[in-house]
N, C-alpha and C. Protein backbone atom coordinates (compact mmCIF):
# COMPACT_ATOMS: atom_id res chain seq x y z
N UNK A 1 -84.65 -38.36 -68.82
CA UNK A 1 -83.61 -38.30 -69.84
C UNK A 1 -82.59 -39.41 -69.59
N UNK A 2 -82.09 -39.84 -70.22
CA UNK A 2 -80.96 -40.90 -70.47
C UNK A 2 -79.67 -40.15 -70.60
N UNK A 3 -78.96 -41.35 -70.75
CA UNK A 3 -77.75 -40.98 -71.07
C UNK A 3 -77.50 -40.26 -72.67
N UNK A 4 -77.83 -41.10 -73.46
CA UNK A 4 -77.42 -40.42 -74.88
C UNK A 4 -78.29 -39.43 -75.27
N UNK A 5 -79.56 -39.03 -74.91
CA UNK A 5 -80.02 -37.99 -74.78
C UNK A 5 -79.06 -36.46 -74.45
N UNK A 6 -78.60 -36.66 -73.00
CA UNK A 6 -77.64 -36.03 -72.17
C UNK A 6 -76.60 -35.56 -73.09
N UNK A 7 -75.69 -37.06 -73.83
CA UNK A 7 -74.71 -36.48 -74.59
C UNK A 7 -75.00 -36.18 -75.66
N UNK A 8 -75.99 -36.28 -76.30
CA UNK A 8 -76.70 -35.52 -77.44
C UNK A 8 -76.82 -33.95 -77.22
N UNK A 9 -77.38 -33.40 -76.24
CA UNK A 9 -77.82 -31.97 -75.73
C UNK A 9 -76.12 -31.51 -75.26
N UNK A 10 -75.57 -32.56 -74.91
CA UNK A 10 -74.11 -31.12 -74.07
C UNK A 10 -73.27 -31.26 -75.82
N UNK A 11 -73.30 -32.32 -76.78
CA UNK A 11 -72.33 -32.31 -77.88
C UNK A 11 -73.19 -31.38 -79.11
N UNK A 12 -74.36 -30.46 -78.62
CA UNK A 12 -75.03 -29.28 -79.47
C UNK A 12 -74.57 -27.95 -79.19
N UNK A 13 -74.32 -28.37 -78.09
CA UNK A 13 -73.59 -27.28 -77.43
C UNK A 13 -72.16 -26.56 -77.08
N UNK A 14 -70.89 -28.09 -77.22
CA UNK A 14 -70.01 -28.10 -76.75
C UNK A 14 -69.20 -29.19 -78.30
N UNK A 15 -68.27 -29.04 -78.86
CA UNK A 15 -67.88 -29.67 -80.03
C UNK A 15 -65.96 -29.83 -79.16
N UNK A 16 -65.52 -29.35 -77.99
CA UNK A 16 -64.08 -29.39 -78.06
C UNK A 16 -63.71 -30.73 -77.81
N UNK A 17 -63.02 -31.17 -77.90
CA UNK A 17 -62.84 -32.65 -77.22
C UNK A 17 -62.43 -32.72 -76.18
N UNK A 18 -61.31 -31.72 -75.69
CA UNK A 18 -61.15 -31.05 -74.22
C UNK A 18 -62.30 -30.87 -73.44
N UNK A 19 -63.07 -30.43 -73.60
CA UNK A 19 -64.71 -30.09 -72.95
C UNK A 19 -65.31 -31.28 -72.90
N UNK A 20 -65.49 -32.01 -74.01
CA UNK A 20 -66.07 -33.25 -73.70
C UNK A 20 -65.56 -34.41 -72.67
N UNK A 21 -64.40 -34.27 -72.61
CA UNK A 21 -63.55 -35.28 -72.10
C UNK A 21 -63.70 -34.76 -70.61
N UNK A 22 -63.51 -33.26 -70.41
CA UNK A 22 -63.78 -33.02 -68.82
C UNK A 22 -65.43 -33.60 -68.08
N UNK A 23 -66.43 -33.37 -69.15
CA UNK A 23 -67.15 -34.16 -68.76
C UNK A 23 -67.61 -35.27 -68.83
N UNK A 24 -67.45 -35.62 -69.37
CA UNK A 24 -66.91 -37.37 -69.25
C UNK A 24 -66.57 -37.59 -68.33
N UNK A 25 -65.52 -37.21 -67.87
CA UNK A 25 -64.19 -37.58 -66.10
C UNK A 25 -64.98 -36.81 -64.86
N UNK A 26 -66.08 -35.90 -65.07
CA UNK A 26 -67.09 -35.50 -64.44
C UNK A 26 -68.06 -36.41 -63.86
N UNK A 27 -68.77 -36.92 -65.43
CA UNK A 27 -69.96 -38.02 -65.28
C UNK A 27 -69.02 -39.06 -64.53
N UNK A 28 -68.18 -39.68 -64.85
CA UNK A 28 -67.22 -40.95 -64.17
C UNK A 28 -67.23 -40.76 -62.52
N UNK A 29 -66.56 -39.75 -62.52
CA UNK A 29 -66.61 -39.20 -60.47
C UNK A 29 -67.36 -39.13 -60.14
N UNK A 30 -68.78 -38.55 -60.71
CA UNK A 30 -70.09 -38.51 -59.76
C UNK A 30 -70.44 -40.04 -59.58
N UNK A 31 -70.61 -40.64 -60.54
CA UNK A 31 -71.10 -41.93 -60.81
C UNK A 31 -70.29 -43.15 -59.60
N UNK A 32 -68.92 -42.56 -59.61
CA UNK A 32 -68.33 -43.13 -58.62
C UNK A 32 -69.16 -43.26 -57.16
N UNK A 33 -69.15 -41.76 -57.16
CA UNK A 33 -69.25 -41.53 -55.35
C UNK A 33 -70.72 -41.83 -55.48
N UNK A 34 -71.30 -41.71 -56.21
CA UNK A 34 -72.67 -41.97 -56.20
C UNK A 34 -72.54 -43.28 -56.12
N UNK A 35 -72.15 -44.18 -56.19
CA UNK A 35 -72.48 -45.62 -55.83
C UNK A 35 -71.24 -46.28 -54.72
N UNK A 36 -70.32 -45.46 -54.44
CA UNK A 36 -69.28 -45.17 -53.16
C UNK A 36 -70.88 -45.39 -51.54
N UNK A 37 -71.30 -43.98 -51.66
CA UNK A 37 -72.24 -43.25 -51.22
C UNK A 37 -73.68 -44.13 -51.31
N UNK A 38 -74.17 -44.25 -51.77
CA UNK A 38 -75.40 -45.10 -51.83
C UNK A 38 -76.57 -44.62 -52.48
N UNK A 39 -76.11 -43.74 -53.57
CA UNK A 39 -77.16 -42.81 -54.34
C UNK A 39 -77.45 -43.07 -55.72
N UNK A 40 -78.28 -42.69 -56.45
CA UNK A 40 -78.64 -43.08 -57.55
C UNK A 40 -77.63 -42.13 -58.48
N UNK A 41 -77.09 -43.41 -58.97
CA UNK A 41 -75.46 -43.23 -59.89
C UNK A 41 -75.84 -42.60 -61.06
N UNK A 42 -76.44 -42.78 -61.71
CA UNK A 42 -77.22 -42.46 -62.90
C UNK A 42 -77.84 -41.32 -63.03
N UNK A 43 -78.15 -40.81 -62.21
CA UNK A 43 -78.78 -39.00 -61.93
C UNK A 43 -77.54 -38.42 -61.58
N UNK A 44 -76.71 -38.81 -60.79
CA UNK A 44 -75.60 -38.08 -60.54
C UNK A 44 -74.93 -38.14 -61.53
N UNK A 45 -74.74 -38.89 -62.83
CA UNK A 45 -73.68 -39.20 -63.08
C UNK A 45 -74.33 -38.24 -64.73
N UNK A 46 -75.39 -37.81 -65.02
CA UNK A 46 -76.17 -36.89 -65.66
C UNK A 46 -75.79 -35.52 -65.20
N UNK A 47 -75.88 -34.90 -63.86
CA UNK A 47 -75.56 -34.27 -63.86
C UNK A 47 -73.72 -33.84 -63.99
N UNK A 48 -72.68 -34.88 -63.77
CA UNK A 48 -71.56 -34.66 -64.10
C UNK A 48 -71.87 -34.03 -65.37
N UNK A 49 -72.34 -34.94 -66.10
CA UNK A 49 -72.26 -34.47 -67.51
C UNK A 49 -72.49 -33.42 -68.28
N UNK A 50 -73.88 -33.09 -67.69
CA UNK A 50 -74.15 -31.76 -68.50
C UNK A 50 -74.14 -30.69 -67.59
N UNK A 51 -72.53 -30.59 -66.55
CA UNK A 51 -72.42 -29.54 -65.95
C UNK A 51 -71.81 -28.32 -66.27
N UNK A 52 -71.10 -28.54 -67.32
CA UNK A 52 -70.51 -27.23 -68.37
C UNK A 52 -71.94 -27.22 -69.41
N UNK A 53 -72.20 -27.51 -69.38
CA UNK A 53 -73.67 -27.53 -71.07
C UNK A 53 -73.36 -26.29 -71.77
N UNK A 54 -73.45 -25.17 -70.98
CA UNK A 54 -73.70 -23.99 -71.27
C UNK A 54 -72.08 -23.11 -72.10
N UNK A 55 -70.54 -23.81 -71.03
CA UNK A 55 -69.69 -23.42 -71.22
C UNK A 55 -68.68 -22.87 -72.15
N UNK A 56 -69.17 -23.80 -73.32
CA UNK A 56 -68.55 -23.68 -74.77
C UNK A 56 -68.81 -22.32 -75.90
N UNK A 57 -70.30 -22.57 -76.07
CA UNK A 57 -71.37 -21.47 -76.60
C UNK A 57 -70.94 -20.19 -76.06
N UNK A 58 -71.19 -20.21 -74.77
CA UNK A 58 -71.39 -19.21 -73.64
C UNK A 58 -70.68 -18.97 -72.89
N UNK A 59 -69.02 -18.80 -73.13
CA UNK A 59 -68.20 -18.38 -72.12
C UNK A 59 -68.47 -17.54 -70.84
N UNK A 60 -69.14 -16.34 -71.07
CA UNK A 60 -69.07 -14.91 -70.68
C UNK A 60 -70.24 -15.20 -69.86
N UNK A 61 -71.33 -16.10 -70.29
CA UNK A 61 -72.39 -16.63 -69.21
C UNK A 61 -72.85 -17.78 -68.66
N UNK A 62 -71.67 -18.55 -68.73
CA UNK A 62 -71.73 -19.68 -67.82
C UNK A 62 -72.50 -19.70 -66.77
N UNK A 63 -73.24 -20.74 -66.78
CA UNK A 63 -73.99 -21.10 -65.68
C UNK A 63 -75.01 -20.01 -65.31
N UNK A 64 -75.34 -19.00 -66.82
CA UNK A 64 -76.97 -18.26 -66.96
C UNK A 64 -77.38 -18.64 -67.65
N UNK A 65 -76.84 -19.45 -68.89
CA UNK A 65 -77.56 -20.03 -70.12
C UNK A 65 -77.88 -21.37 -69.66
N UNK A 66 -77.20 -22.20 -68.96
CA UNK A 66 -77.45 -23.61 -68.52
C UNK A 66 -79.29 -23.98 -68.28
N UNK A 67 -79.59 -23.02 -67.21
CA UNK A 67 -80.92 -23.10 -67.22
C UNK A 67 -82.44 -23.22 -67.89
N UNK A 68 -81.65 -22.27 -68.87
CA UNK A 68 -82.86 -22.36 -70.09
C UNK A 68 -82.58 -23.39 -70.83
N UNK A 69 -81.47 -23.64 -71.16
CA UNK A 69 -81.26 -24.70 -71.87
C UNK A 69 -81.64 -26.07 -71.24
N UNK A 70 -81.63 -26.07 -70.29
CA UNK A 70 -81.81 -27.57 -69.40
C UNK A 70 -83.48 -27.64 -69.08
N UNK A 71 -84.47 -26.26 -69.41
CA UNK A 71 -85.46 -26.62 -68.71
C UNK A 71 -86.16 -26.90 -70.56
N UNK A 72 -85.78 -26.37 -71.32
CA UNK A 72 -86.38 -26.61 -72.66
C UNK A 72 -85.96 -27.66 -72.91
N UNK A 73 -85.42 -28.88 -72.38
CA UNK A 73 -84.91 -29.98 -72.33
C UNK A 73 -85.37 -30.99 -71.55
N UNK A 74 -86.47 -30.15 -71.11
CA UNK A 74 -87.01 -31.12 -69.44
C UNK A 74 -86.35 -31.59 -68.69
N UNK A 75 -85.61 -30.81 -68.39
CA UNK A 75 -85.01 -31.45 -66.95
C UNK A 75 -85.21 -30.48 -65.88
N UNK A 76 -85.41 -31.00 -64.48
CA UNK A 76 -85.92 -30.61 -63.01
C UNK A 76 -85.18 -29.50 -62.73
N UNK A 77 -86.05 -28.83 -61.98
CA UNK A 77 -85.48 -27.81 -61.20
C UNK A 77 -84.44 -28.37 -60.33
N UNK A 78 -84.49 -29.23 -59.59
CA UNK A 78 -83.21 -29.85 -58.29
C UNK A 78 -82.35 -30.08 -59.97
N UNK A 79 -82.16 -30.79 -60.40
CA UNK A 79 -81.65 -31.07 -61.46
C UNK A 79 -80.95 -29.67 -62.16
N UNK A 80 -81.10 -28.97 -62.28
CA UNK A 80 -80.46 -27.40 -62.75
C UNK A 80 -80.06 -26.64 -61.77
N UNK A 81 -80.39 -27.29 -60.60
CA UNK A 81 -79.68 -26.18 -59.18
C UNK A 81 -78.15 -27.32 -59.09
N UNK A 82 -78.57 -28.45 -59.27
CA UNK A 82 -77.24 -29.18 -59.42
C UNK A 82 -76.14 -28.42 -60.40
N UNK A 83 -76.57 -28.80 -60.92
CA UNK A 83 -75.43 -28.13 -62.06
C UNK A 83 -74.96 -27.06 -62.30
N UNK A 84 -75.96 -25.55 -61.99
CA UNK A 84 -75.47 -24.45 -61.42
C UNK A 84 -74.87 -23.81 -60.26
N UNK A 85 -74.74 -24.83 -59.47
CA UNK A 85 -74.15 -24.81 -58.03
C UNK A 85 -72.79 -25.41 -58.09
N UNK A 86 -72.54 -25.86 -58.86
CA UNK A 86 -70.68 -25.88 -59.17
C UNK A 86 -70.12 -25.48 -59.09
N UNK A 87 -71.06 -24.20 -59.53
CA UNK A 87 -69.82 -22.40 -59.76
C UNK A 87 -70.26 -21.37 -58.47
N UNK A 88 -70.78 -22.22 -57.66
CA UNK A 88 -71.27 -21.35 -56.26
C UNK A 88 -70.26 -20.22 -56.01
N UNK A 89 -70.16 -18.97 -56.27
CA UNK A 89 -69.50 -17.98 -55.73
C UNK A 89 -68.28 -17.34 -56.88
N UNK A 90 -68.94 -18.05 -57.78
CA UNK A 90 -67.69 -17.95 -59.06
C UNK A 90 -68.56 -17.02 -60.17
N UNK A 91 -69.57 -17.67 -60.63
CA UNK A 91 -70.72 -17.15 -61.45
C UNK A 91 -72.14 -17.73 -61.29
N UNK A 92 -72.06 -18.12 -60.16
CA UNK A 92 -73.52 -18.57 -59.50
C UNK A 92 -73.60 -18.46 -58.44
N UNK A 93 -74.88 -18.39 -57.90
CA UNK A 93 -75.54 -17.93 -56.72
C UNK A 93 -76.19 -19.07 -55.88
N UNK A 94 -76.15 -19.79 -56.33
CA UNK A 94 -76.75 -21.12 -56.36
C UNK A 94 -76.04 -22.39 -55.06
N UNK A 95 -75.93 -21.87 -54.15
CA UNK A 95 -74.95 -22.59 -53.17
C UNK A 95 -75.21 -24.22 -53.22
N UNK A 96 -74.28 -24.86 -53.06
CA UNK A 96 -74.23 -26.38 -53.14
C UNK A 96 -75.31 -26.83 -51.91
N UNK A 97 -75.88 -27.62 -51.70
CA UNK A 97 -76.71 -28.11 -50.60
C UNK A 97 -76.80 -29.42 -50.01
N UNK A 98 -76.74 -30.56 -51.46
CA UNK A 98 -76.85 -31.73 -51.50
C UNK A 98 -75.74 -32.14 -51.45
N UNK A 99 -75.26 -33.46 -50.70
CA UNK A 99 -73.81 -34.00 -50.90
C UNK A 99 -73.67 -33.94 -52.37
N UNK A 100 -73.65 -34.37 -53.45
CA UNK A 100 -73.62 -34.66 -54.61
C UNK A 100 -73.05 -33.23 -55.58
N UNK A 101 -73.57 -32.09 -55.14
CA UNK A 101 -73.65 -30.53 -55.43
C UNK A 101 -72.42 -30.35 -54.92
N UNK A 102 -72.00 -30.93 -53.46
CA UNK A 102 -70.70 -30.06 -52.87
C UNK A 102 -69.92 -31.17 -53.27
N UNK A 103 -69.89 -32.40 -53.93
CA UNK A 103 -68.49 -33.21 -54.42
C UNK A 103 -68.56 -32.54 -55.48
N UNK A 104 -69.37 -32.25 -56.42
CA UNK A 104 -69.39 -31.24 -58.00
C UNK A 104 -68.30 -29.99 -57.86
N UNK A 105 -68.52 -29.43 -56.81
CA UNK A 105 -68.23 -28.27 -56.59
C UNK A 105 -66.68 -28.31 -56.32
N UNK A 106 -66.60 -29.30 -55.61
CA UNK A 106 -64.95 -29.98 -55.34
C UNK A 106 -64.31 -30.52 -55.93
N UNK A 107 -64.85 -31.90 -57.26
CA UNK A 107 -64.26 -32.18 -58.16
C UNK A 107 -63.79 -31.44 -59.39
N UNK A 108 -64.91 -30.13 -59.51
CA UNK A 108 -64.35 -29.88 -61.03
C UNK A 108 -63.29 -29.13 -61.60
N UNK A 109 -62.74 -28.79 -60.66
CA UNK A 109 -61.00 -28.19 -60.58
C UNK A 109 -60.22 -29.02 -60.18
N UNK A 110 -60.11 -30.14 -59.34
CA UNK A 110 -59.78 -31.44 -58.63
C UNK A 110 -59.58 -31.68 -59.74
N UNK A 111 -60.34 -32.26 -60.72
CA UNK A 111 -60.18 -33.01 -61.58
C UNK A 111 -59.11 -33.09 -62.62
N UNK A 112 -59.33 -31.64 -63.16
CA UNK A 112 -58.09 -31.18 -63.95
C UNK A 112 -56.80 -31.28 -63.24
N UNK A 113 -56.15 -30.34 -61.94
CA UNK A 113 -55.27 -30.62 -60.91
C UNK A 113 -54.51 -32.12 -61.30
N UNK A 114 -55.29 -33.12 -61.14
CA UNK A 114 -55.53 -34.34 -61.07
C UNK A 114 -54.71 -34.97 -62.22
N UNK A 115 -55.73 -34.53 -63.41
CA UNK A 115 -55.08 -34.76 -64.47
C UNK A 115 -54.08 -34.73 -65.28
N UNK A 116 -53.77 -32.83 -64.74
CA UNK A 116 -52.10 -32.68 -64.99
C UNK A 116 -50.99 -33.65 -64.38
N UNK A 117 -51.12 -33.40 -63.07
CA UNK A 117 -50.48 -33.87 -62.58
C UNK A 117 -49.56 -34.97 -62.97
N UNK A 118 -51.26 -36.53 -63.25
CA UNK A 118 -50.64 -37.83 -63.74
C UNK A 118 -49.99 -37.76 -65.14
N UNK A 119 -50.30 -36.66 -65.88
CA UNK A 119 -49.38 -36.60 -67.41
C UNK A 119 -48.19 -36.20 -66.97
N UNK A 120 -47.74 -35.63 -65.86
CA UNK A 120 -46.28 -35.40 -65.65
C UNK A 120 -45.34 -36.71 -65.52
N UNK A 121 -46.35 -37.69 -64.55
CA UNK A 121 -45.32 -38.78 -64.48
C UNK A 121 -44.98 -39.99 -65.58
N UNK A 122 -44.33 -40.91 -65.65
CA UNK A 122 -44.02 -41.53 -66.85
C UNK A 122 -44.78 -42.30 -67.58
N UNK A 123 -45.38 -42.80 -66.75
CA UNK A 123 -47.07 -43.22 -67.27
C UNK A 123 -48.21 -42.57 -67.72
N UNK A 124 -48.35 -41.22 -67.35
CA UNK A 124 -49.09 -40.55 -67.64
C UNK A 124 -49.93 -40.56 -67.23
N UNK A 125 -50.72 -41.63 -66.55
CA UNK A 125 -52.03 -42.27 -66.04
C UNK A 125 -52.32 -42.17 -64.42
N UNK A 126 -53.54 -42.03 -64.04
CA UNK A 126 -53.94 -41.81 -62.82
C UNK A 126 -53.60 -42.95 -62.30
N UNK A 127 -53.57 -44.40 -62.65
CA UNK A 127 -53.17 -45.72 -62.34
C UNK A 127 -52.37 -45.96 -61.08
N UNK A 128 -51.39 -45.24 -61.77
CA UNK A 128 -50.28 -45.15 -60.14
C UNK A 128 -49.84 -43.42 -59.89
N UNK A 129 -50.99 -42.79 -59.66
CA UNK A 129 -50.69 -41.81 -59.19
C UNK A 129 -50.98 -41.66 -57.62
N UNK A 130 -49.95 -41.17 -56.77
CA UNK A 130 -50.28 -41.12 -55.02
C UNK A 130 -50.59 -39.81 -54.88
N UNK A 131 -51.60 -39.75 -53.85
CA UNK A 131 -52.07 -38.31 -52.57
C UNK A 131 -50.75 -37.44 -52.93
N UNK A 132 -50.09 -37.61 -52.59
CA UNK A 132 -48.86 -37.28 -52.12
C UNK A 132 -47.86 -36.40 -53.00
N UNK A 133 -48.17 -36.73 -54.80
CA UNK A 133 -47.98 -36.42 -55.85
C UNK A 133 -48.69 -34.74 -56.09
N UNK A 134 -49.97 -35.37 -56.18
CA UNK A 134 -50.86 -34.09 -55.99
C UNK A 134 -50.78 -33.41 -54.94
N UNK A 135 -50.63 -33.54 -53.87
CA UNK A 135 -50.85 -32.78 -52.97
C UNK A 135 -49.26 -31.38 -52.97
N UNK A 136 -48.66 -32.20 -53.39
CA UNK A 136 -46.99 -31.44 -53.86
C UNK A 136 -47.77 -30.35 -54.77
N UNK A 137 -48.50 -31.23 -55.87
CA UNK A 137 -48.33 -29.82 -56.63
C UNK A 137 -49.51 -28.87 -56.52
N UNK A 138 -50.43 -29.18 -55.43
CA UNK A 138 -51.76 -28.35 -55.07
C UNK A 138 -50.36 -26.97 -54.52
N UNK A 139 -49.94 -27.53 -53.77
CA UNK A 139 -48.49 -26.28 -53.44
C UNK A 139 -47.61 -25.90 -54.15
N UNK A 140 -48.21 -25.82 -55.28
CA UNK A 140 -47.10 -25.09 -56.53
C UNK A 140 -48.10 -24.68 -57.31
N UNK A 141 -48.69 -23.80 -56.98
CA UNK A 141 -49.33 -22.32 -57.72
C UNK A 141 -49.35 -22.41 -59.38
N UNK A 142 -48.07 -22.77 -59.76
CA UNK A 142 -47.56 -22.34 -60.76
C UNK A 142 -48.14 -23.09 -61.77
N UNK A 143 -47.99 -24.56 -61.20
CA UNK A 143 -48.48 -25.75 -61.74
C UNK A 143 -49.84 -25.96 -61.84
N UNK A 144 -50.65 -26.32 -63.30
CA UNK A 144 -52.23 -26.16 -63.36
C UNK A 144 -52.69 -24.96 -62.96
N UNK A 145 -52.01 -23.78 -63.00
CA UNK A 145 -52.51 -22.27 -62.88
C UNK A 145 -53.88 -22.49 -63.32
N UNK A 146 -54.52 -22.50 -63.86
CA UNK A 146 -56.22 -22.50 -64.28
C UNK A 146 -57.16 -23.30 -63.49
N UNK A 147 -56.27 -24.32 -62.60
CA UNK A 147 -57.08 -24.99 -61.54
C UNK A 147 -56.91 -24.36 -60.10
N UNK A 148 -58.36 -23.75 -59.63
CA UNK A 148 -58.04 -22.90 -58.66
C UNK A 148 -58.47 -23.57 -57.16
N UNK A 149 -56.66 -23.44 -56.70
CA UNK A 149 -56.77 -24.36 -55.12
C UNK A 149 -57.92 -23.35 -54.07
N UNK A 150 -58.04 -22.60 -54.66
CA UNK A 150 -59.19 -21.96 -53.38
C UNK A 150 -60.30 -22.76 -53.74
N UNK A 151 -60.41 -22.78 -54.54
CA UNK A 151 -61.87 -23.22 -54.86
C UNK A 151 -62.23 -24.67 -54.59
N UNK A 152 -60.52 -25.82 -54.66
CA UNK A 152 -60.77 -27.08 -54.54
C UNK A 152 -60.57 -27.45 -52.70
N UNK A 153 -60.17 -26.43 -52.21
CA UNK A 153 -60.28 -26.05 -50.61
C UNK A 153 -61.80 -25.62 -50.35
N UNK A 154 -62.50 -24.80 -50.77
CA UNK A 154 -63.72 -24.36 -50.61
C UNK A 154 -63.99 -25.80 -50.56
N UNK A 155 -64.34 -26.70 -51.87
CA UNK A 155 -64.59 -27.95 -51.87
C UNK A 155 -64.75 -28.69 -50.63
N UNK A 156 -63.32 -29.36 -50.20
CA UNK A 156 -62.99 -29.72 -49.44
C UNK A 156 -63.64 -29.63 -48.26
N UNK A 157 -63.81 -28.13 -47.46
CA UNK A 157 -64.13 -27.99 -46.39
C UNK A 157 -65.94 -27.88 -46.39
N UNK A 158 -66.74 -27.54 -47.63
CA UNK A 158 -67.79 -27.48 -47.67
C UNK A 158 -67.92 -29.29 -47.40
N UNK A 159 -67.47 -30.06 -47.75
CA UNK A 159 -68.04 -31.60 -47.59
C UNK A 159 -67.40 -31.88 -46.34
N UNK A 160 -66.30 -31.35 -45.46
CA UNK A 160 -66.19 -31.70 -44.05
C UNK A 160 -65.00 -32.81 -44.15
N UNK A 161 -64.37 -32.66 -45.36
CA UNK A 161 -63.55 -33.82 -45.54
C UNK A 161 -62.00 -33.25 -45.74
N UNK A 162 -60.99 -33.40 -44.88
CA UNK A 162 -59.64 -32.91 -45.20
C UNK A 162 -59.25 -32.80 -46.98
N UNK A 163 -58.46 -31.74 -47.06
CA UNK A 163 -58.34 -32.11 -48.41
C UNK A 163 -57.28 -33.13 -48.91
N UNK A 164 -56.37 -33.82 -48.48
CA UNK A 164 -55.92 -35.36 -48.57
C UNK A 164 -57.02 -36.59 -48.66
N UNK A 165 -57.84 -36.39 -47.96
CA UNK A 165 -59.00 -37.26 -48.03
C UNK A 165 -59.65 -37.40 -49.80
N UNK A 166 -60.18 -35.89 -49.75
CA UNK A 166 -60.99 -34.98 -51.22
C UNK A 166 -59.72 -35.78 -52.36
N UNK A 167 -58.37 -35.42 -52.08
CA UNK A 167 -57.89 -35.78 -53.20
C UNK A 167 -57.59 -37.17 -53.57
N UNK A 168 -57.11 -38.05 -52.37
CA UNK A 168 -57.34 -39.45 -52.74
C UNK A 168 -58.63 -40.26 -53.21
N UNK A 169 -59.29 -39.81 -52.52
CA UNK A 169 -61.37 -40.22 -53.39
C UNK A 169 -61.46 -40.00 -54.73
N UNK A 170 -60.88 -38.69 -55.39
CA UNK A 170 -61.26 -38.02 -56.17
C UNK A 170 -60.08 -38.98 -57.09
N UNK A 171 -58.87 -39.11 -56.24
CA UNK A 171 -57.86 -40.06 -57.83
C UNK A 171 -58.47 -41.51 -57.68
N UNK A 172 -59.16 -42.22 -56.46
CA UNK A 172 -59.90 -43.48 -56.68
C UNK A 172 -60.92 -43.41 -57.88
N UNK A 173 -61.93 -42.32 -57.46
CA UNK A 173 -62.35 -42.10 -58.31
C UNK A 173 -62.25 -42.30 -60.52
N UNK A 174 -61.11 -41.30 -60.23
CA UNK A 174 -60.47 -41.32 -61.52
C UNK A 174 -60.67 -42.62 -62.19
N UNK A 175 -59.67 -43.15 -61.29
CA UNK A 175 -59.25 -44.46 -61.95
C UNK A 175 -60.05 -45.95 -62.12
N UNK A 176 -61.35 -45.43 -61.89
CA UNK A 176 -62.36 -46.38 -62.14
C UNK A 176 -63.45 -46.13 -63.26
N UNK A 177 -62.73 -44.55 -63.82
CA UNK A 177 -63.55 -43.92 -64.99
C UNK A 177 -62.78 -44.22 -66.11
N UNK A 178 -63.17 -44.82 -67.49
CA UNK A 178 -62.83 -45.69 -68.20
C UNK A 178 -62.12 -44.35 -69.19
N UNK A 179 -62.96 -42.98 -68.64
CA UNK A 179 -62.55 -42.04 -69.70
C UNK A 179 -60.60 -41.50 -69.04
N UNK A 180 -60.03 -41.72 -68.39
CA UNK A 180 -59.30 -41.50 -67.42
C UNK A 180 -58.40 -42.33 -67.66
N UNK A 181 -58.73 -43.43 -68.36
CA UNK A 181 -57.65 -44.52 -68.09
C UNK A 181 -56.57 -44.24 -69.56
């Protein structure tokens, strides 16, 4: 499968522009670390994408509908454990395994976090956003309530990487994704 294939199958599924845009800034981060890392950018950067697939349609069964939908689509079994392993312990069973699975698993609350954040400052933009910014407001609960710091800690410690580390990668990241800018 290709790319416009990919966004053909998640935009049958998913019409918000909010939704689309998270994966978008999904596909962008994998694609990053995937060529950070030394991995094939392009599979990773597929699975960013169609890692909500299911989310829009299927609130209530996230990441049970993904599967059928992804295999009537031909795509791989490793390929659908990717993408259902995001929500490892949330609404899947599916534990992360592969580096690629446990940055998924770490970015996709990261991301948002992330995002708020840089709309607070005057720019709005990840451009000149510091560690240091985010990391303030990973300690304010209050702030991005729907982005859950357990989960971007789970992250964190499943890849072995401090979470200052997780969050500066993750705003490098950002800011080399065109959807972000």
């Amino acid at each position: 499968m290709d790319r416009d294939q990919a966004w053909t199958l998640l935009t049958q599924y998913n019409q918000e522009p909010f939704h689309l845009l998270h994966a978008e800034t999904i596909e962008g981060v994998l694609r990053y670390f995937a060529n950070e890392l030394g991995y094939e950018a392009d599979y990773w950067a597929l699975v960013g994408l169609l890692h909500d697939v299911d989310f829009e349609q299927y609130p209530d069964r996230h990441c049970q509908e993904a599967p059928r939908i992804l295999r009537e689509n031909g795509y791989s079994e490793p390929f659908i454990h990717a993408v259902v392993s995001h929500a490892y312990g949330i609404v899947s069973d599916a534990k992360p395994e592969h580096i690629m699975e446990k940055i998924l698993f770490a970015i996709d609350e990261l991301t948002g976090l992330i995002g708020a954040t840089a709309r607070m400052r005057p720019s709005k933009r990840v451009q000149d956003l510091e560690t240091s910014s985010v990391m303030k407001k990973f300690k304010t609960p209050k702030f991005a309530a729907g982005c859950s710091r357990e989960v971007i800690q789970r992250g964190a410690d499943m890849l072995g990487w401090p979470l200052g580390t997780l969050i500066e990668r993750t705003i490098l990241a950002m800011r080399a994704c065109p959807c972000c800018d």
